[in-house]
C-alpha atoms as a PDB file:
ATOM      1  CA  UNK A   1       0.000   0.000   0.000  1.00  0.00           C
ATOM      2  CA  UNK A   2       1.283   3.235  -0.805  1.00  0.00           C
ATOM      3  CA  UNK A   3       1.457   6.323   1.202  1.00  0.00           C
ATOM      4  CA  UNK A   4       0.562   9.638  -0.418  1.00  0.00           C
ATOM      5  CA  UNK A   5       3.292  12.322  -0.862  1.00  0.00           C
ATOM      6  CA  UNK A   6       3.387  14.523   2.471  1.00  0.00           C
ATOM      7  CA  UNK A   7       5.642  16.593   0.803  1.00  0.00           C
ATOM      8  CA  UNK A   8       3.742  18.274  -1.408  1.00  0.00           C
ATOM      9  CA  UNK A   9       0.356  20.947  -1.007  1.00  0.00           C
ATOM     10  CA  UNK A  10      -3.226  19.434  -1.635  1.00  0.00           C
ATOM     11  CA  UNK A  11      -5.267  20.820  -4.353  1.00  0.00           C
ATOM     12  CA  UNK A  12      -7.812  22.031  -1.773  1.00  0.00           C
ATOM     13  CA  UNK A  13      -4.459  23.694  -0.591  1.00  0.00           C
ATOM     14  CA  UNK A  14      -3.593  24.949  -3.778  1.00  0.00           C
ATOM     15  CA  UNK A  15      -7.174  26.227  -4.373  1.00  0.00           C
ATOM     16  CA  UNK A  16      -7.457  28.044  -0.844  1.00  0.00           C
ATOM     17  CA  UNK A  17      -4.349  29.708  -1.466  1.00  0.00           C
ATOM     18  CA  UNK A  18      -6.036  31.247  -4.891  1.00  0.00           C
ATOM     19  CA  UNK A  19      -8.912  31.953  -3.225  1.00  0.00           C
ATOM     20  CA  UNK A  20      -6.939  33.893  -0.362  1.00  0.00           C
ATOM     21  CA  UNK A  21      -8.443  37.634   0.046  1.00  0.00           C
ATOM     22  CA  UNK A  22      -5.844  40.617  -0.795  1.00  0.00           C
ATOM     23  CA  UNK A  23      -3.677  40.641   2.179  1.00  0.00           C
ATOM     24  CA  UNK A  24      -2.876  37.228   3.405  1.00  0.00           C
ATOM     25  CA  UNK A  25       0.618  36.509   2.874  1.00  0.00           C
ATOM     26  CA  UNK A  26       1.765  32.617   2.554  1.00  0.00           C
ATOM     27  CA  UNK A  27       4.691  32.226   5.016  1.00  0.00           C
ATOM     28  CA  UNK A  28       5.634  28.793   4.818  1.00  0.00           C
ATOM     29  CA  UNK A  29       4.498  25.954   3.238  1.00  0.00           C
ATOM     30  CA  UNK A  30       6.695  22.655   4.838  1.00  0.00           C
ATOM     31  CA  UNK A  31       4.520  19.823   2.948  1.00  0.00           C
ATOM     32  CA  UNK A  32       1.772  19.847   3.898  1.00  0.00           C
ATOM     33  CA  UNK A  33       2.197  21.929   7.065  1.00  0.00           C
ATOM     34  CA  UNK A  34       0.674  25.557   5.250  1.00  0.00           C
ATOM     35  CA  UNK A  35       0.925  28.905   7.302  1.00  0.00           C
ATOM     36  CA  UNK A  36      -0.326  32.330   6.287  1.00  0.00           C
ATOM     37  CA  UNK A  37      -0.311  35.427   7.764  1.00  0.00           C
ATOM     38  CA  UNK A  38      -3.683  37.273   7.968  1.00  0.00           C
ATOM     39  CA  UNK A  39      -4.116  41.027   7.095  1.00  0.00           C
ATOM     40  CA  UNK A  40      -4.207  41.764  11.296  1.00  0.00           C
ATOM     41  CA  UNK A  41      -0.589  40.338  11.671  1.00  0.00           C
ATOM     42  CA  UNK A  42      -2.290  36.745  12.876  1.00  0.00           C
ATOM     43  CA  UNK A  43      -0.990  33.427  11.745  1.00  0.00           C
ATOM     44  CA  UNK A  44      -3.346  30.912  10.418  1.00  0.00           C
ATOM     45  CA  UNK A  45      -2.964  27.390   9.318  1.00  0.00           C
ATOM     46  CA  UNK A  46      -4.314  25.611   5.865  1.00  0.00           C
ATOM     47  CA  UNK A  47      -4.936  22.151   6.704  1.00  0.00           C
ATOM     48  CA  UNK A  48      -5.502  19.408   3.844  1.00  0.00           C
ATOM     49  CA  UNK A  49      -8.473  19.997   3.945  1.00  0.00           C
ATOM     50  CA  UNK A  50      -8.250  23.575   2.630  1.00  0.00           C
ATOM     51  CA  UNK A  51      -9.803  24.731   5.928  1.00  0.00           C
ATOM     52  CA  UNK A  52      -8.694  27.652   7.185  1.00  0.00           C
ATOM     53  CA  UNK A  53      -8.111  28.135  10.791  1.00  0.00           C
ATOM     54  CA  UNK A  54      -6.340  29.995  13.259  1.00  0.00           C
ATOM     55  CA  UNK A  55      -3.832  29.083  15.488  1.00  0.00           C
ATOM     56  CA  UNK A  56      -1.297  29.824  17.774  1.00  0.00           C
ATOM     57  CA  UNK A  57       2.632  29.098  16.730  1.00  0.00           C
ATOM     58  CA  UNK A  58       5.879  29.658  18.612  1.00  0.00           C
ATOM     59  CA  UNK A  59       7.592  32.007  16.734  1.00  0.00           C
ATOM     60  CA  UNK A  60      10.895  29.975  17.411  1.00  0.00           C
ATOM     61  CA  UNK A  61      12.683  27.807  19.819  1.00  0.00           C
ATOM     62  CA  UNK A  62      16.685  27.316  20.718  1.00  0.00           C
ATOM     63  CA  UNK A  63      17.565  24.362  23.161  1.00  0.00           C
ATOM     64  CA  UNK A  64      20.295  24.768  24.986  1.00  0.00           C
ATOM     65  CA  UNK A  65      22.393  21.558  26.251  1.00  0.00           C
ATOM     66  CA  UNK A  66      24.685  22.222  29.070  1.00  0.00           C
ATOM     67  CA  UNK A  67      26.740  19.368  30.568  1.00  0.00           C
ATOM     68  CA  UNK A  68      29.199  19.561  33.592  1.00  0.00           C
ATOM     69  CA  UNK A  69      31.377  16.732  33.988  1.00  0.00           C
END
């Protein structure tokens, strides 16, 4: 059995992005992992679906390892 491609957009994707009002910016797209930003500075998700919804994202993380020996 195969596995579809994660790597690339959906066409419901493809078609929401289109159909995206003047203002929404696409700011990554990591398979099928879509994020926009909205015309109020938000972040909002495109799932597979083509749904659009909001959420909340960590802007970005560093770990930091320390060992003592």
């Amino acid at each position: 059995m195969n596995s579809p491609d994660k790597r690339r957009l959906t066409s419901q994707q493809s078609r929401r992005i289109q159909a995206l009002p003047d203002g929404y910016t696409v700011l990554s797209a990591q398979g099928q992992k879509l994020i926009v930003r909205r015309p109020d500075g938000r972040r909002a998700r495109i799932r597979p679906s083509g749904r659009l919804i909001a959420t909340d994202l960590v802007e970005s993380v560093q770990f930091y390892l320390h060992v003592r020996g």
